[in-house]
C-alpha atoms as a PDB file:
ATOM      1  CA  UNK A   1     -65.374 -34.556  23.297  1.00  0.00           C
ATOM      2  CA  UNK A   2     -68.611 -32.150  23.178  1.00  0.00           C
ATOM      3  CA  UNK A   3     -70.310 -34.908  20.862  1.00  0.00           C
ATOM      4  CA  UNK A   4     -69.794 -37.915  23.812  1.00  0.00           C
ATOM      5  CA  UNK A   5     -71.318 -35.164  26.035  1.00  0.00           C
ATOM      6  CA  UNK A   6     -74.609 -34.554  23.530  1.00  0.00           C
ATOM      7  CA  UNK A   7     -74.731 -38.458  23.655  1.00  0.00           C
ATOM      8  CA  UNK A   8     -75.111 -38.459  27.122  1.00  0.00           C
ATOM      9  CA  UNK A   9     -71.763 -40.641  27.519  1.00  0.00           C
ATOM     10  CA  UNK A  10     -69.058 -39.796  29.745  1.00  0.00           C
ATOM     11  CA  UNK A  11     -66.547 -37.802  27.290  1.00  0.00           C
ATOM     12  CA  UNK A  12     -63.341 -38.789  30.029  1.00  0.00           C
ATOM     13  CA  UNK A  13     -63.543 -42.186  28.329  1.00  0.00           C
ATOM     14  CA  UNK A  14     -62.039 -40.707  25.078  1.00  0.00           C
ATOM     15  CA  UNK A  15     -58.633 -40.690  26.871  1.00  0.00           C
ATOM     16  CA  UNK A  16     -56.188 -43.504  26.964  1.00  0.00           C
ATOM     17  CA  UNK A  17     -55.638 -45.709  30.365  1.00  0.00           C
ATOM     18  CA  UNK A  18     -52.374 -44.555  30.060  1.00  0.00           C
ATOM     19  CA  UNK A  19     -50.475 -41.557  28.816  1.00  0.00           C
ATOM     20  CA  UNK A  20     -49.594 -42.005  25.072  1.00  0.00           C
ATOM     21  CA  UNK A  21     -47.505 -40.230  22.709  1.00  0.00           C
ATOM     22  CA  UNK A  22     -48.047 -39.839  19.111  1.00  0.00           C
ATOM     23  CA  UNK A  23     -45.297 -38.116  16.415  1.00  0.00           C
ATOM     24  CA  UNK A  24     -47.264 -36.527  13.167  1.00  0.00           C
ATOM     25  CA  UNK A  25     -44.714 -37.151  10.296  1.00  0.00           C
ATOM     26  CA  UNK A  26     -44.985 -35.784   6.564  1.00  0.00           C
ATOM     27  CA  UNK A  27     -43.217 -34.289   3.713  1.00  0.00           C
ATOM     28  CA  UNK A  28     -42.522 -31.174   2.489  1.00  0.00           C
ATOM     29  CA  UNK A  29     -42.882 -29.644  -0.986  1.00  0.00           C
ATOM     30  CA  UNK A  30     -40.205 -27.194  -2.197  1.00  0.00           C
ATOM     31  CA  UNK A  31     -42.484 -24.623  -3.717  1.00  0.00           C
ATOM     32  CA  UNK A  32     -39.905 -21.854  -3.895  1.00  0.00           C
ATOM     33  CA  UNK A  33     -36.364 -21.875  -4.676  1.00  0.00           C
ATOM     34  CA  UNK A  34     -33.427 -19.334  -5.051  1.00  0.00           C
ATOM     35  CA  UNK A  35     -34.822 -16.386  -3.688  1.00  0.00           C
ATOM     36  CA  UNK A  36     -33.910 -14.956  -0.320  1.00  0.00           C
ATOM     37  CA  UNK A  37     -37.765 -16.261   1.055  1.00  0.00           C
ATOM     38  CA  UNK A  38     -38.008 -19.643  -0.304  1.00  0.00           C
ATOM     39  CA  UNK A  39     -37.980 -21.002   3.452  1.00  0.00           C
ATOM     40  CA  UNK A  40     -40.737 -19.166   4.505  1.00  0.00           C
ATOM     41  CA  UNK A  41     -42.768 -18.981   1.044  1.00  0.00           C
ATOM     42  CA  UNK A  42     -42.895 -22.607   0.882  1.00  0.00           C
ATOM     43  CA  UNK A  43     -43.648 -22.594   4.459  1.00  0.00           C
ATOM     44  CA  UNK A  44     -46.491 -20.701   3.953  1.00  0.00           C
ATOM     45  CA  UNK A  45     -47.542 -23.276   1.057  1.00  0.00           C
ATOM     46  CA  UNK A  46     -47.790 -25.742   3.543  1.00  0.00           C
ATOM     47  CA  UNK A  47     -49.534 -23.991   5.868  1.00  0.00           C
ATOM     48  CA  UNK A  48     -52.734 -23.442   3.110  1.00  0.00           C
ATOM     49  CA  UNK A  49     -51.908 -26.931   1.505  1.00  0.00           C
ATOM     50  CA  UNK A  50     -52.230 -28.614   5.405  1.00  0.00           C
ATOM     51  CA  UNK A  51     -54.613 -26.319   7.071  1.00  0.00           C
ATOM     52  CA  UNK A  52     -56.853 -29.113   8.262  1.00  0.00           C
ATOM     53  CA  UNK A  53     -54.507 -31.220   8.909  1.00  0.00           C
ATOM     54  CA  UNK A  54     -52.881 -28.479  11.375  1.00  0.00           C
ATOM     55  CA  UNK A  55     -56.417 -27.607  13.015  1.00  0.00           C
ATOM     56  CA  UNK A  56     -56.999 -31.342  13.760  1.00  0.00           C
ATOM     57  CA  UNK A  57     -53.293 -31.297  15.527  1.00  0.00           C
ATOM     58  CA  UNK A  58     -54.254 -28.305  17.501  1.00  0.00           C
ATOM     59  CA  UNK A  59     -57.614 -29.560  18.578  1.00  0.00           C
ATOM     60  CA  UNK A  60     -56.228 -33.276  19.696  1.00  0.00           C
ATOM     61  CA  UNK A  61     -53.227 -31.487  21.432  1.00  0.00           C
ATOM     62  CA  UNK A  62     -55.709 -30.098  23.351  1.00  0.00           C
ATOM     63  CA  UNK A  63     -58.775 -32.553  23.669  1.00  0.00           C
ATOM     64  CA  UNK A  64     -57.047 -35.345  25.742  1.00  0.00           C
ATOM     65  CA  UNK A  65     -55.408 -35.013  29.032  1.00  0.00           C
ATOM     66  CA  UNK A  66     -53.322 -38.369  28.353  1.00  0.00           C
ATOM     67  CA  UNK A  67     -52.215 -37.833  25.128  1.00  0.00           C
ATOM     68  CA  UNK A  68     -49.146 -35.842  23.493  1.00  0.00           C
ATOM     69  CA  UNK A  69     -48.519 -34.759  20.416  1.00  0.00           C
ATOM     70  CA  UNK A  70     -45.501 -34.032  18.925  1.00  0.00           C
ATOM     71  CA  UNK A  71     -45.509 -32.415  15.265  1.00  0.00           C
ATOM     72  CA  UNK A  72     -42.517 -30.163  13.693  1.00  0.00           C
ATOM     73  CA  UNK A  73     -43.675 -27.697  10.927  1.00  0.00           C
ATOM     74  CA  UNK A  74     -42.023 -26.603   8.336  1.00  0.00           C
ATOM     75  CA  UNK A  75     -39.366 -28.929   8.578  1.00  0.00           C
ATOM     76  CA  UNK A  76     -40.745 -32.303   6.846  1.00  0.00           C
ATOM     77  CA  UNK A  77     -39.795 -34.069   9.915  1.00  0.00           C
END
């Protein structure tokens, strides 16, 4: 919203007339199997494989004040 303020522009028109909800869905890949940590190893693959995805979650949970995102790591949901 910073760059529709450096324009000059108004950056409260980024958000929807009405409150919206979006739901991020992806896969998972099973990186590690049959050991006592494959949950959280492969969880942990994801993490580094998705890292910009996640910051660009994080950031648009928190740039709009009419929008909500719903996302469920680690669970290929």
């Amino acid at each position: 919203m910073s760059y529709m303020k450096n324009l000059g522009n108004d950056p409260n028109k980024i958000n929807a007339l009405v409150p919206v909800g979006f739901v991020v869905d992806h896969s998972v890949q099973v990186n590690v199997t049959r050991s006592k940590n494959s949950v959280l190893a492969t969880m942990e693959f994801e993490f580094q494989r998705n890292k910009e995805r996640f910051s660009l979650i994080k950031w648009g949970s928190s740039a709009s004040k009419t929008c909500l995102l719903n996302y469920r790591r680690g669970c290929g949901c």
